[in-house]
C-alpha atoms as a PDB file:
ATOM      1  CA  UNK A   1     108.509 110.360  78.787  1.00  0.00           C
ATOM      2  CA  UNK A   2     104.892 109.813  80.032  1.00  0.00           C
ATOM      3  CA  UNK A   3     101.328 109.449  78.466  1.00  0.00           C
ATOM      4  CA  UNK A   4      98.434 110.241  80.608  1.00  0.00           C
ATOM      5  CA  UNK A   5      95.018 109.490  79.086  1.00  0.00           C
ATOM      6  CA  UNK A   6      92.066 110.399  81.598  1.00  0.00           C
ATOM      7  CA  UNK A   7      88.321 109.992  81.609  1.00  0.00           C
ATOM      8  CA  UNK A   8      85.447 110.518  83.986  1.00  0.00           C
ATOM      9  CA  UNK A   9      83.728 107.369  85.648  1.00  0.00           C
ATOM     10  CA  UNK A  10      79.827 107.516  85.207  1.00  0.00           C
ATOM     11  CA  UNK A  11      79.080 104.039  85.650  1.00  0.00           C
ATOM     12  CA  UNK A  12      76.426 104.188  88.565  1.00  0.00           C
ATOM     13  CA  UNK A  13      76.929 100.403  89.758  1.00  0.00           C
ATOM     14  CA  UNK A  14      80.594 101.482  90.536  1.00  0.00           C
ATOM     15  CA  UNK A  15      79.402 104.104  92.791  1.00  0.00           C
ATOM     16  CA  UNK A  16      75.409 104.117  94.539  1.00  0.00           C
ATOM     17  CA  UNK A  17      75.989 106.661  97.071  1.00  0.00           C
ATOM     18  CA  UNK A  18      77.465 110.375  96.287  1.00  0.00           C
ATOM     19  CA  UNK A  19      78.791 110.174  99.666  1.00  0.00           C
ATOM     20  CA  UNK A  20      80.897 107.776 101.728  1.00  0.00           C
ATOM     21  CA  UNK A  21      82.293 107.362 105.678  1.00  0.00           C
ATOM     22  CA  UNK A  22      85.457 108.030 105.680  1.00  0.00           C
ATOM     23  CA  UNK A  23      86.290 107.650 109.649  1.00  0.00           C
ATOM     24  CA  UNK A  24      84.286 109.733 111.578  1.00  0.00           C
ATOM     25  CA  UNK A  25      83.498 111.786 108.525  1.00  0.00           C
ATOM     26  CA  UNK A  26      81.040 111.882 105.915  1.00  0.00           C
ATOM     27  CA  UNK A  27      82.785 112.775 102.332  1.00  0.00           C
ATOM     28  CA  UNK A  28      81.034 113.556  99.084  1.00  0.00           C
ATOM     29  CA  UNK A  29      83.083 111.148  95.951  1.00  0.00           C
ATOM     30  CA  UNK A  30      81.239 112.980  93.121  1.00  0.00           C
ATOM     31  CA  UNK A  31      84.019 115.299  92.720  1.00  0.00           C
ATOM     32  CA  UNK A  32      87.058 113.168  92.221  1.00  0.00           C
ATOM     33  CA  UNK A  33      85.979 109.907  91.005  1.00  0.00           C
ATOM     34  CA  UNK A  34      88.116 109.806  87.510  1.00  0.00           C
ATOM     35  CA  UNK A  35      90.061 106.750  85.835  1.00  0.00           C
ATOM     36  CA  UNK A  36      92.987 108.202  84.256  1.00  0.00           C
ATOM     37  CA  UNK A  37      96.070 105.293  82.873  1.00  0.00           C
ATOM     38  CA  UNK A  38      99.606 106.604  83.384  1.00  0.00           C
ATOM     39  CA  UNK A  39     102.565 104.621  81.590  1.00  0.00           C
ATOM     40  CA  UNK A  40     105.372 105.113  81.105  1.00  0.00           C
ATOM     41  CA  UNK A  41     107.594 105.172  77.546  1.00  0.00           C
ATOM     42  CA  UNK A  42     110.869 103.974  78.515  1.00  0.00           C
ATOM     43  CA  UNK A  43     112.577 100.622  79.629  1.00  0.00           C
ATOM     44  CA  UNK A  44     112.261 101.999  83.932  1.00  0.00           C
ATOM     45  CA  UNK A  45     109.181 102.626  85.126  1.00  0.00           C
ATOM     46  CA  UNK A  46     105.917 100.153  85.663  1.00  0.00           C
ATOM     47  CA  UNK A  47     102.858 100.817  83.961  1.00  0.00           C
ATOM     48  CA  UNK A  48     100.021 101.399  86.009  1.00  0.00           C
ATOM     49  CA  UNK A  49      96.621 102.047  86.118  1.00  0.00           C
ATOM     50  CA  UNK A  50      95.257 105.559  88.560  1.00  0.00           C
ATOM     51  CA  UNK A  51      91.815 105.769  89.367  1.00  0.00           C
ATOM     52  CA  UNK A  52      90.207 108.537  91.216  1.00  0.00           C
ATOM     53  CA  UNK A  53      93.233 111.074  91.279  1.00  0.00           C
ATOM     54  CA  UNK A  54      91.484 113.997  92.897  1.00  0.00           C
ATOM     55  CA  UNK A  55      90.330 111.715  95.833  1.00  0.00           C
ATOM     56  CA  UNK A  56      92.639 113.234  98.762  1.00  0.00           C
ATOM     57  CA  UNK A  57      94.323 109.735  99.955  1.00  0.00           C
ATOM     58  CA  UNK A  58      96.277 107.148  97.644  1.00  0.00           C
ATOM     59  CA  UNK A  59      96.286 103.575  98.158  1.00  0.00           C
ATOM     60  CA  UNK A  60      98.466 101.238  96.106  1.00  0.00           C
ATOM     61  CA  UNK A  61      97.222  97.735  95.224  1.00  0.00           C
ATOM     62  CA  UNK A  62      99.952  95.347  94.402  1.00  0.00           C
ATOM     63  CA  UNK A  63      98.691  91.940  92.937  1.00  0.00           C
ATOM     64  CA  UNK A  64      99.354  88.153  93.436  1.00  0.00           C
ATOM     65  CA  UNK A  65     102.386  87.131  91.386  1.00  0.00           C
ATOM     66  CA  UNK A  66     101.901  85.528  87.679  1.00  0.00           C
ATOM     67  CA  UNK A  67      98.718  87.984  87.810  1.00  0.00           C
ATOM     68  CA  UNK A  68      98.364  91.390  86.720  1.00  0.00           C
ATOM     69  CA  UNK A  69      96.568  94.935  87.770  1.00  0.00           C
ATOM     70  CA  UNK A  70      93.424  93.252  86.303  1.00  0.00           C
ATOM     71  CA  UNK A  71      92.709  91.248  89.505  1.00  0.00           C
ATOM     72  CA  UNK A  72      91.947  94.359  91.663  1.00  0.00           C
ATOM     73  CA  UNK A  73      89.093  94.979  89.092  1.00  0.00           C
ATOM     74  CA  UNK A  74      86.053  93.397  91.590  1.00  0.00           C
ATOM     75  CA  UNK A  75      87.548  95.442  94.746  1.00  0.00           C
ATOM     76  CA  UNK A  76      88.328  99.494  93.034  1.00  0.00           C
ATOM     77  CA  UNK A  77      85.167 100.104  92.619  1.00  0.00           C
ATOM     78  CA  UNK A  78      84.046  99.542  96.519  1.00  0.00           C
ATOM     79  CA  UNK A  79      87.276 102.258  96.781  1.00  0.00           C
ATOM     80  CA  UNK A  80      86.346 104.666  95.447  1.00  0.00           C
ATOM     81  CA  UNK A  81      86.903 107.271  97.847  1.00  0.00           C
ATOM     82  CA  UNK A  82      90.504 107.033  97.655  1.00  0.00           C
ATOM     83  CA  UNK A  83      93.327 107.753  94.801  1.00  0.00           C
ATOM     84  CA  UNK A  84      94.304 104.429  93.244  1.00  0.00           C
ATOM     85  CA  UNK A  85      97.351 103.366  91.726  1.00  0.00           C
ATOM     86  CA  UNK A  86      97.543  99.813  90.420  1.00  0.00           C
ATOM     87  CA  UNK A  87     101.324  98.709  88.834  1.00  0.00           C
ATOM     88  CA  UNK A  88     101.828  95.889  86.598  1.00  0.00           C
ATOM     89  CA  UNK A  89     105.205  94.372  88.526  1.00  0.00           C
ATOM     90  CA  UNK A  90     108.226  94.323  87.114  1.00  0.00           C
ATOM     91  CA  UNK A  91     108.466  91.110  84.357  1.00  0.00           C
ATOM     92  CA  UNK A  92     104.356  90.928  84.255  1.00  0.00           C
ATOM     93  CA  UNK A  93     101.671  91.919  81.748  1.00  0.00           C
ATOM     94  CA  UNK A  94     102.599  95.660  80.794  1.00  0.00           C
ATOM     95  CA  UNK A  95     105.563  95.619  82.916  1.00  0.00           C
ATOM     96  CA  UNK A  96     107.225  93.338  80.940  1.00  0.00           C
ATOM     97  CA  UNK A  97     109.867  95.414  79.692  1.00  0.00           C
ATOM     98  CA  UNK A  98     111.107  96.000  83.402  1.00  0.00           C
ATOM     99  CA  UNK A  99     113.382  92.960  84.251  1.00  0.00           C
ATOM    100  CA  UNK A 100     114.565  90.666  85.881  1.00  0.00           C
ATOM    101  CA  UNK A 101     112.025  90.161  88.390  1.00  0.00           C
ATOM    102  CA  UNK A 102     112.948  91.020  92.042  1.00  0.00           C
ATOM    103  CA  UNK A 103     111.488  91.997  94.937  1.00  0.00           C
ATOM    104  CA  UNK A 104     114.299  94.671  95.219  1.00  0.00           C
ATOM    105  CA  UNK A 105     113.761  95.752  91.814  1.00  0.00           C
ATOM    106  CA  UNK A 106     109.748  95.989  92.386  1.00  0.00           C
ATOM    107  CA  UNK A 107     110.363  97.670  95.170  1.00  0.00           C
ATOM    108  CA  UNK A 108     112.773 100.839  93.894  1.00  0.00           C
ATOM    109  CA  UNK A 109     109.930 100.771  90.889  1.00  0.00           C
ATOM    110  CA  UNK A 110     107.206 101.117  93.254  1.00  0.00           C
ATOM    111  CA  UNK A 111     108.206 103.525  95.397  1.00  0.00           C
ATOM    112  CA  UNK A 112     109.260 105.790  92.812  1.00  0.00           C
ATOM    113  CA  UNK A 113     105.502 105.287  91.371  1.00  0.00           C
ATOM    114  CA  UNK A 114     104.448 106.602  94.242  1.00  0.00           C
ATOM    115  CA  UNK A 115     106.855 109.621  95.071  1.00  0.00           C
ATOM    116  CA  UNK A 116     106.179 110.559  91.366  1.00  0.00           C
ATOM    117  CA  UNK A 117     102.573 109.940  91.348  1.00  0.00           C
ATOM    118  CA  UNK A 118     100.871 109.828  94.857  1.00  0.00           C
ATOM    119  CA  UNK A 119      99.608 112.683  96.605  1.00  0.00           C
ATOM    120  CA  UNK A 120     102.467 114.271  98.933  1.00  0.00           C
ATOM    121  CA  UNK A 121     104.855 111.752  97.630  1.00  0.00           C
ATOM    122  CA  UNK A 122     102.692 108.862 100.318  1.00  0.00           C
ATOM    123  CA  UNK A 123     100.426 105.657  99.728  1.00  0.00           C
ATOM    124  CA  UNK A 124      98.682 103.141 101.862  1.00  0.00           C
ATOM    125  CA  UNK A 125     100.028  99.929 100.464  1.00  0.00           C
ATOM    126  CA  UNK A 126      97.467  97.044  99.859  1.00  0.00           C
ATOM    127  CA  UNK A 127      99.336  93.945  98.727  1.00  0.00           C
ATOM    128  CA  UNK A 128      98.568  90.319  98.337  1.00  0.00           C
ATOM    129  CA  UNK A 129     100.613  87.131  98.375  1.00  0.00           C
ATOM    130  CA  UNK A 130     103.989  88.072  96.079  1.00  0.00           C
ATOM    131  CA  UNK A 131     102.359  91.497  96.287  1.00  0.00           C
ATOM    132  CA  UNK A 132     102.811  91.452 100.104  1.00  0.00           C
ATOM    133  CA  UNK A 133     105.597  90.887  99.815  1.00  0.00           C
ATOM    134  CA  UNK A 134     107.189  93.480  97.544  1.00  0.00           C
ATOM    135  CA  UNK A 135     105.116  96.005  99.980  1.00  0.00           C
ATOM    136  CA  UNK A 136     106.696  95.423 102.792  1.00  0.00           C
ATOM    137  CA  UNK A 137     110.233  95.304 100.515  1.00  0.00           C
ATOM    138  CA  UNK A 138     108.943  98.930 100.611  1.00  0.00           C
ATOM    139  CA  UNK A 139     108.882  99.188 103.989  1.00  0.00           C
ATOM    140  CA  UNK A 140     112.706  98.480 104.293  1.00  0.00           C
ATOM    141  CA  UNK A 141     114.173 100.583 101.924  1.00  0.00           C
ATOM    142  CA  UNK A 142     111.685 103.139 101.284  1.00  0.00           C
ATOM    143  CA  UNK A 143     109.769 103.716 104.380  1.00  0.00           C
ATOM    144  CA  UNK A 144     109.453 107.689 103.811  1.00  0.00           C
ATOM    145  CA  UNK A 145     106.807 106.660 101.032  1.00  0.00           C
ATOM    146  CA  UNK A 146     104.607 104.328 103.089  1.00  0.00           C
ATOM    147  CA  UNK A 147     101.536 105.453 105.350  1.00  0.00           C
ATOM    148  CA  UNK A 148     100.404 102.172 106.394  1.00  0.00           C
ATOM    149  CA  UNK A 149      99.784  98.785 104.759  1.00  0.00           C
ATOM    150  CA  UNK A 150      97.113  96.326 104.828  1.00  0.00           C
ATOM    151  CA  UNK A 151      99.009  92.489 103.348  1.00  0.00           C
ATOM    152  CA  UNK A 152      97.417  89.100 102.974  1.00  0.00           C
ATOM    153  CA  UNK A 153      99.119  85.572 102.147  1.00  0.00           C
ATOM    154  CA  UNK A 154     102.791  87.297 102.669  1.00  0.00           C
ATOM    155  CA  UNK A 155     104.784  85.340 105.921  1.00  0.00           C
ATOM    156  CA  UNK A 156     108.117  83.115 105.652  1.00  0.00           C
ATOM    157  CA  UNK A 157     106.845  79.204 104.547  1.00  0.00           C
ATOM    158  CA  UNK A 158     106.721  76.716 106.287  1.00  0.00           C
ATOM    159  CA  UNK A 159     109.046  74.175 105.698  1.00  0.00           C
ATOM    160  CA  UNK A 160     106.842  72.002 103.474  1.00  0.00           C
ATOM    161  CA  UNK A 161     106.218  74.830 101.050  1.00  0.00           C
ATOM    162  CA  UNK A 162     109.869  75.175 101.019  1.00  0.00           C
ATOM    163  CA  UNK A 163     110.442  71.888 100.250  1.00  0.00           C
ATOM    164  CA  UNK A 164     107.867  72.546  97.096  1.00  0.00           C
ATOM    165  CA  UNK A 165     108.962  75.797  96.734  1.00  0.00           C
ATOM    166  CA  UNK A 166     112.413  74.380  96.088  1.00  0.00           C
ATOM    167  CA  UNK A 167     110.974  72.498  92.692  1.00  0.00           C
ATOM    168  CA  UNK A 168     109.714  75.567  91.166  1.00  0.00           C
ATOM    169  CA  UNK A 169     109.788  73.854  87.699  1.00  0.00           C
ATOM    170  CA  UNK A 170     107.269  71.260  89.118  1.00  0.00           C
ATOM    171  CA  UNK A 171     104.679  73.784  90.471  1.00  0.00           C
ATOM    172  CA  UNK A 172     105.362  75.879  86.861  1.00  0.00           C
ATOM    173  CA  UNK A 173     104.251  72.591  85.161  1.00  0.00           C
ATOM    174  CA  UNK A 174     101.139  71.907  87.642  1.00  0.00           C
ATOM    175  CA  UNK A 175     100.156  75.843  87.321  1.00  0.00           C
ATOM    176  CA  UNK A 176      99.992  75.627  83.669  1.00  0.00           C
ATOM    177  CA  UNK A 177      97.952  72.039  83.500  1.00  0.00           C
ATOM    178  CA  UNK A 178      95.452  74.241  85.538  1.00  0.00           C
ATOM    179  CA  UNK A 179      95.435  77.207  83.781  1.00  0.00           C
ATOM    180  CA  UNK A 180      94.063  75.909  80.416  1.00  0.00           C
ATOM    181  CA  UNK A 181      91.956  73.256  82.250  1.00  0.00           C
ATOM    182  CA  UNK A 182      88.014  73.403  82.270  1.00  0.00           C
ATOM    183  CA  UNK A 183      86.187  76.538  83.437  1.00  0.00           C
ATOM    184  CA  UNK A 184      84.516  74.288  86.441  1.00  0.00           C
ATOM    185  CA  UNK A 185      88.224  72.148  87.230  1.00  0.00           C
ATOM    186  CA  UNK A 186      90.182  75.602  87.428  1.00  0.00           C
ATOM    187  CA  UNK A 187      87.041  77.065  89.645  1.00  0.00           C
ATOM    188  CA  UNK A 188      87.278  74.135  92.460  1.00  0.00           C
ATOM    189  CA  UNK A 189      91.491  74.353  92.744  1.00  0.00           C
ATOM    190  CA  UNK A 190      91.508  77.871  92.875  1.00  0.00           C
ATOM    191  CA  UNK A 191      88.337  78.742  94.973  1.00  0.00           C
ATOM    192  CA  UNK A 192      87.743  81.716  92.860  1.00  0.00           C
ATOM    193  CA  UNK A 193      84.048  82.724  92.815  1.00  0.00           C
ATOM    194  CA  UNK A 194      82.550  82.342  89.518  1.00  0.00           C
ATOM    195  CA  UNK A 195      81.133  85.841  89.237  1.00  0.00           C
ATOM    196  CA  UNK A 196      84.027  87.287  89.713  1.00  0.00           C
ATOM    197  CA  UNK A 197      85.809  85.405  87.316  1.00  0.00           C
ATOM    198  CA  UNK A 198      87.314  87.796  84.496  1.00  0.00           C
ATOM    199  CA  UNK A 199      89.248  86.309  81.428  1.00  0.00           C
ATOM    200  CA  UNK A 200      91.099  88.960  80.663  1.00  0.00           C
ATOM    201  CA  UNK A 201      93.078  88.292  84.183  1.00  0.00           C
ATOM    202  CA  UNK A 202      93.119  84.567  83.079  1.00  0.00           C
ATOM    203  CA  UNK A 203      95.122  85.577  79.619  1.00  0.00           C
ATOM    204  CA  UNK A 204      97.731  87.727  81.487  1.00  0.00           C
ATOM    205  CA  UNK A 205      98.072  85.226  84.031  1.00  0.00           C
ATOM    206  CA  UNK A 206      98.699  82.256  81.233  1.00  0.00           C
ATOM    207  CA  UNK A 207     100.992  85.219  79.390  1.00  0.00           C
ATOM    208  CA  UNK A 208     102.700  85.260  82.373  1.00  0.00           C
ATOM    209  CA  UNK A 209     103.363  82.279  83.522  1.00  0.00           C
ATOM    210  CA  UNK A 210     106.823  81.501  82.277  1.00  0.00           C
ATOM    211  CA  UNK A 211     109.353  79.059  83.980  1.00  0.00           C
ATOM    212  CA  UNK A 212     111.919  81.962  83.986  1.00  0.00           C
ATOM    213  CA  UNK A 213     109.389  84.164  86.237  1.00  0.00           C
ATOM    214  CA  UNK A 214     107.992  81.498  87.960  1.00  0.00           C
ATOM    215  CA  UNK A 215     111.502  80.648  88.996  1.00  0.00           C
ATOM    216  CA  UNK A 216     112.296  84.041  90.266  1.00  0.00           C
ATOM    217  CA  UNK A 217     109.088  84.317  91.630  1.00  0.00           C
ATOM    218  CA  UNK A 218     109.506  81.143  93.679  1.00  0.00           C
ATOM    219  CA  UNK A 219     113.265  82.127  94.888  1.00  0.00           C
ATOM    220  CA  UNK A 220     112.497  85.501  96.121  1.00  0.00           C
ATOM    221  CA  UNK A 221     109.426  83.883  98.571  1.00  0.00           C
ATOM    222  CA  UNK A 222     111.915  81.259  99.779  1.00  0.00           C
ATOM    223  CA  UNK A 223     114.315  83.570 100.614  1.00  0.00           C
ATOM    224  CA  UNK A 224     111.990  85.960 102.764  1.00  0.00           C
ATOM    225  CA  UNK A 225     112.767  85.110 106.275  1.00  0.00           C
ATOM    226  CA  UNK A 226     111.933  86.372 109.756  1.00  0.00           C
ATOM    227  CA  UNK A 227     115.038  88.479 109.670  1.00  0.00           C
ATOM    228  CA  UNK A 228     113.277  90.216 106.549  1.00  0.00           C
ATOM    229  CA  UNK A 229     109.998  90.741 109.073  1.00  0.00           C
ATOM    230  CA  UNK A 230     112.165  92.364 111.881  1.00  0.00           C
ATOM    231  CA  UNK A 231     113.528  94.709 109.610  1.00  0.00           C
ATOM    232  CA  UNK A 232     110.200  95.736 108.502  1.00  0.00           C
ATOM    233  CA  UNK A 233     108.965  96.259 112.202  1.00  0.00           C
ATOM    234  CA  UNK A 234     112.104  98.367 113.060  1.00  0.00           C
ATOM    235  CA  UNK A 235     110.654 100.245 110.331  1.00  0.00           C
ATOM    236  CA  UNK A 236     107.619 101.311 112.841  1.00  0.00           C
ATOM    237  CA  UNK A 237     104.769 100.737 110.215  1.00  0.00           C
ATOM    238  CA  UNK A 238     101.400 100.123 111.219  1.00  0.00           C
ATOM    239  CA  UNK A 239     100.800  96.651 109.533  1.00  0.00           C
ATOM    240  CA  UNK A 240      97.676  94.473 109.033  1.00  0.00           C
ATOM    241  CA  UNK A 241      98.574  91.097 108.196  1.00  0.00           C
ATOM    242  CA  UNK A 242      95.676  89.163 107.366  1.00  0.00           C
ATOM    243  CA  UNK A 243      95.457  85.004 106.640  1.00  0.00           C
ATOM    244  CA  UNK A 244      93.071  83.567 104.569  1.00  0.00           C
ATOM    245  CA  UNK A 245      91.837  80.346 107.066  1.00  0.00           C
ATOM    246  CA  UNK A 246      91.202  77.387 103.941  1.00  0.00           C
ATOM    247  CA  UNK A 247      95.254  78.473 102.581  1.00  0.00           C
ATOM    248  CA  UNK A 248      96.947  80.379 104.617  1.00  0.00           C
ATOM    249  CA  UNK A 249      99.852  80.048 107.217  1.00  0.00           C
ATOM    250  CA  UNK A 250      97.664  80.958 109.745  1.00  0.00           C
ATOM    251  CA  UNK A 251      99.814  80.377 113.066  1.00  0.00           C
ATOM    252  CA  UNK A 252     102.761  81.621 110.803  1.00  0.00           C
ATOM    253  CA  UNK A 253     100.693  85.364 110.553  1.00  0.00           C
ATOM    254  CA  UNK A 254     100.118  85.259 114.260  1.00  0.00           C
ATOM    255  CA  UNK A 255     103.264  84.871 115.064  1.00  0.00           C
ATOM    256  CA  UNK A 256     104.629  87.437 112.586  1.00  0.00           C
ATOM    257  CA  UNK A 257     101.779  89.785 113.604  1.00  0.00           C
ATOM    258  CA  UNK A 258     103.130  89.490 117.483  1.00  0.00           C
ATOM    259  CA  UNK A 259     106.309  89.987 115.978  1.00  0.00           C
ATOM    260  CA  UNK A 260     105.824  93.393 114.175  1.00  0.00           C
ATOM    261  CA  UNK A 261     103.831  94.429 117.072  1.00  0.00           C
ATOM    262  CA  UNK A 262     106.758  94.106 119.655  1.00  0.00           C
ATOM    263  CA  UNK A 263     109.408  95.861 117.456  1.00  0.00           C
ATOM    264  CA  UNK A 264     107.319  99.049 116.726  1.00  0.00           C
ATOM    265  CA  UNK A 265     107.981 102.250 118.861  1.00  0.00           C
ATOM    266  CA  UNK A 266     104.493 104.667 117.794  1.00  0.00           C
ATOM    267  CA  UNK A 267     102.928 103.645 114.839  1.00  0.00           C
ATOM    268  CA  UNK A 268     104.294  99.965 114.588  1.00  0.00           C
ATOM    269  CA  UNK A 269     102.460  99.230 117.776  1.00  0.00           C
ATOM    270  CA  UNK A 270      99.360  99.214 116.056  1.00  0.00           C
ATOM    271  CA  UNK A 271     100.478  95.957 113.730  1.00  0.00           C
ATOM    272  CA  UNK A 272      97.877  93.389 114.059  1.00  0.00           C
ATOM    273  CA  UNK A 273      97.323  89.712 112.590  1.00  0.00           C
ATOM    274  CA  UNK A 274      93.659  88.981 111.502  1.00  0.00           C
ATOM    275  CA  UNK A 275      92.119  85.223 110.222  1.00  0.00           C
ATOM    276  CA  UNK A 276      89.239  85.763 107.265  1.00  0.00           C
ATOM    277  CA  UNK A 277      88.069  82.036 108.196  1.00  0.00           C
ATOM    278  CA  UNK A 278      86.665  81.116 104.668  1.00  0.00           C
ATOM    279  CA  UNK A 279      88.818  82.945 102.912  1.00  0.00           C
ATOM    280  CA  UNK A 280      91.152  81.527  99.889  1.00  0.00           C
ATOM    281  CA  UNK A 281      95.135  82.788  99.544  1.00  0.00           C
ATOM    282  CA  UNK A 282      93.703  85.188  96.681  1.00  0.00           C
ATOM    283  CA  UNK A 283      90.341  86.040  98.505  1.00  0.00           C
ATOM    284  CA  UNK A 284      90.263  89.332  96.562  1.00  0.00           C
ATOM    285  CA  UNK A 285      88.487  86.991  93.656  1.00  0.00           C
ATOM    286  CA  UNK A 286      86.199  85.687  96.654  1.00  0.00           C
ATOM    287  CA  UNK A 287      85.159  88.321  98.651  1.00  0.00           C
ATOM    288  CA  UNK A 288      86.267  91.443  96.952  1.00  0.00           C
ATOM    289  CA  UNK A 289      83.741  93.520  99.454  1.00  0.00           C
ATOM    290  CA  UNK A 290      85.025  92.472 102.607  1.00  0.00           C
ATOM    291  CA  UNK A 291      88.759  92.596 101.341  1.00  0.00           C
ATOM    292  CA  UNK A 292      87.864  96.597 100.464  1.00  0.00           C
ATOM    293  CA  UNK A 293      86.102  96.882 103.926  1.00  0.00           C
ATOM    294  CA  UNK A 294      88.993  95.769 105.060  1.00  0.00           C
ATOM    295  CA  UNK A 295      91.452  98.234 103.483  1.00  0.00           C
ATOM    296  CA  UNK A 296      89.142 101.017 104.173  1.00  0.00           C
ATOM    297  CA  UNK A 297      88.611 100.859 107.710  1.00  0.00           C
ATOM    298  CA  UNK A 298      92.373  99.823 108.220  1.00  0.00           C
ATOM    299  CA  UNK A 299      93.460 102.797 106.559  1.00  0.00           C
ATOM    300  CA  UNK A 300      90.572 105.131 108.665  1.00  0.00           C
ATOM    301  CA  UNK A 301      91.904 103.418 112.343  1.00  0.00           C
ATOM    302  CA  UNK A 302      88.495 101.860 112.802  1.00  0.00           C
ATOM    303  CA  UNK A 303      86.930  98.291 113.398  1.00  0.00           C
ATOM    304  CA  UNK A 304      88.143  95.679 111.424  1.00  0.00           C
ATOM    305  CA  UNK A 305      84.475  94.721 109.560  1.00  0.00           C
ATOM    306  CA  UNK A 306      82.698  91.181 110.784  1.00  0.00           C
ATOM    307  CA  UNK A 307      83.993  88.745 109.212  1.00  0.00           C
ATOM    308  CA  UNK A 308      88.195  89.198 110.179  1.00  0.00           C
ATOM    309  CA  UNK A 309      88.870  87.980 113.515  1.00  0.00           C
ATOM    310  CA  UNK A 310      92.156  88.950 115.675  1.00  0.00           C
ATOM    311  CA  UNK A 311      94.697  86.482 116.018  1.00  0.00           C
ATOM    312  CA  UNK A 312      95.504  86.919 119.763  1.00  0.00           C
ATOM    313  CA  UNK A 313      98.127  84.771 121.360  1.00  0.00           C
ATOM    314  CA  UNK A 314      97.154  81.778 123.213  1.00  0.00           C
ATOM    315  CA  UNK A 315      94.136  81.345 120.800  1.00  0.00           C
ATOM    316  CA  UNK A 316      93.936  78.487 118.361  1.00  0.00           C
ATOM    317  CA  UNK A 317      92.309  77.957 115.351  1.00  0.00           C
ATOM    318  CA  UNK A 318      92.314  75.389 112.538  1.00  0.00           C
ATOM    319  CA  UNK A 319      95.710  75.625 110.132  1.00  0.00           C
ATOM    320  CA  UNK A 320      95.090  76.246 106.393  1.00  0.00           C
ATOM    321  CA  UNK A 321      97.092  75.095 103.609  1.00  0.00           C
ATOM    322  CA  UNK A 322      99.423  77.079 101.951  1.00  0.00           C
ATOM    323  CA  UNK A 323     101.396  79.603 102.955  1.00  0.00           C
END
């Protein structure tokens, strides 16, 4: 049983212009721009947020893990030319009830979210980190739902962030020291900007941050392996995998980039890798208007905006570091 509760947008700073490019078109947004919230009443389905639901094209945004919906809150509103849908993950915020956490599990949730919900049963998928992840989970076992996706921070570790990956209860303790340290300490580790800083996120992160998610969290990453990535190129998808340069695995996203790229037969040849120099692992709290600049114009087949650069083979640049 479902609850849908809708409203018009009218906030002005959301939206300046009444029209936007959309590829080689020029679209009018005045007409569809709506927030409606869609959750679901039983123990099954994710709760999630839909924005915009007369806009003709949906694009799911799947967040980092430990986080919520909430952290896509700086980038909708530069989006607002397509339909939105924004899940809580399974064993997260609002999505608690839908457990235990898996990638397979997010997966089957998410893709029924979107033959339920998106327009013609499709979605662009937009996913960072754990939420890159679980997108191109998708990919391999629902690929009728996907258009194209757009992931960040999601490529097998490197064998040093196995080796911490393997300690999940250590990281769990060093996440949650951070968490409820000062405003400025938390600021510097994370490289969030300050202005786009939003406690709300902060509480569902520290809500969520349990050793028993954390764990699972931490298990499914170490698992995904290059035999994961070829079945997602097999899939023929076109892919953007982007790396943040100061955290990212940046030769690890070339490589997978070239890798997706090879095994695609149409669309699939179109997979790129891209390096966002300055950017953090979760650069949607950095630079939330590039990241949407990003999706948009990788969703409408044009130029990347200045700012990502290609990760061609042969070409080296400096390693971040995380994964």
């Amino acid at each position: 049983m479902r609850r849908v509760i809708s409203s018009s947008t009218c906030n002005s700073a959301w939206r300046r212009d009444s029209t936007l490019p959309i590829g080689d078109r020029t679209m009018s947004t005045s007409s569809w721009t709506t927030v409606s919230q869609l959750h679901t009443a039983n123990n099954e389905g994710l709760f999630f947020t839909s924005l915009n639901s007369l806009a003709p094209i949906t694009v799911v945004l799947l967040h980092v893990g430990m986080s919520s919906h909430l952290e896509w809150s700086h980038t909708w509103p530069k989006l607002s030319e397509y339909h939105l849908l924004m899940p809580d993950l399974p064993q997260h915020s609002r999505s608690r009830h839908v457990r235990p956490f898996s990638f397979a599990l997010a997966a089957d949730r998410v893709a029924q979210m979107i033959r339920d919900h998106a327009h013609d049963g499709q979605a662009h998928l937009v996913g960072l980190s754990t939420g890159g992840f679980i997108a191109m989970e998708v990919i391999k076992r629902h690929p009728d739902v996907v258009m194209s996706a757009f992931l960040s921070g999601a490529t097998p570790l490197k064998d040093v962030w196995k080796t911490i990956n393997a300690q999940p209860k250590l990281a769990f303790l060093g996440l949650s020291v951070l968490l409820h340290s000062p405003r400025s300490v938390l600021l510097k580790a994370t490289g969030w900007s300050p202005e786009f800083q939003n406690e709300e996120l902060l509480k569902e992160i520290r809500r969520n941050n349990t050793v028993r998610l954390y764990e699972a969290v931490a298990k499914e990453t170490g698992n995904w392996s290059r035999d994961d990535m070829v079945e997602v190129g097999k899939k023929d998808k076109r892919i953007a995998l982007v790396a943040g340069g100061r955290q990212d695995n940046v030769e690890g996203m070339r490589d997978m980039g070239q890798l997706l790229e090879s095994l695609g037969s149409n669309d699939g040849r179109g997979s790129r890798a891209f390096l966002v120099k300055d950017a953090i692992h979760a650069w949607n709290l950095q630079f939330p208007l590039l990241f949407a600049r990003g999706i948009r114009a990788w969703i409408e087949q044009t130029p990347l905006p200045e700012g990502f650069e290609p990760l061609e083979k042969g070409v080296t640049v400096e390693e971040g570091s995380s994964s």
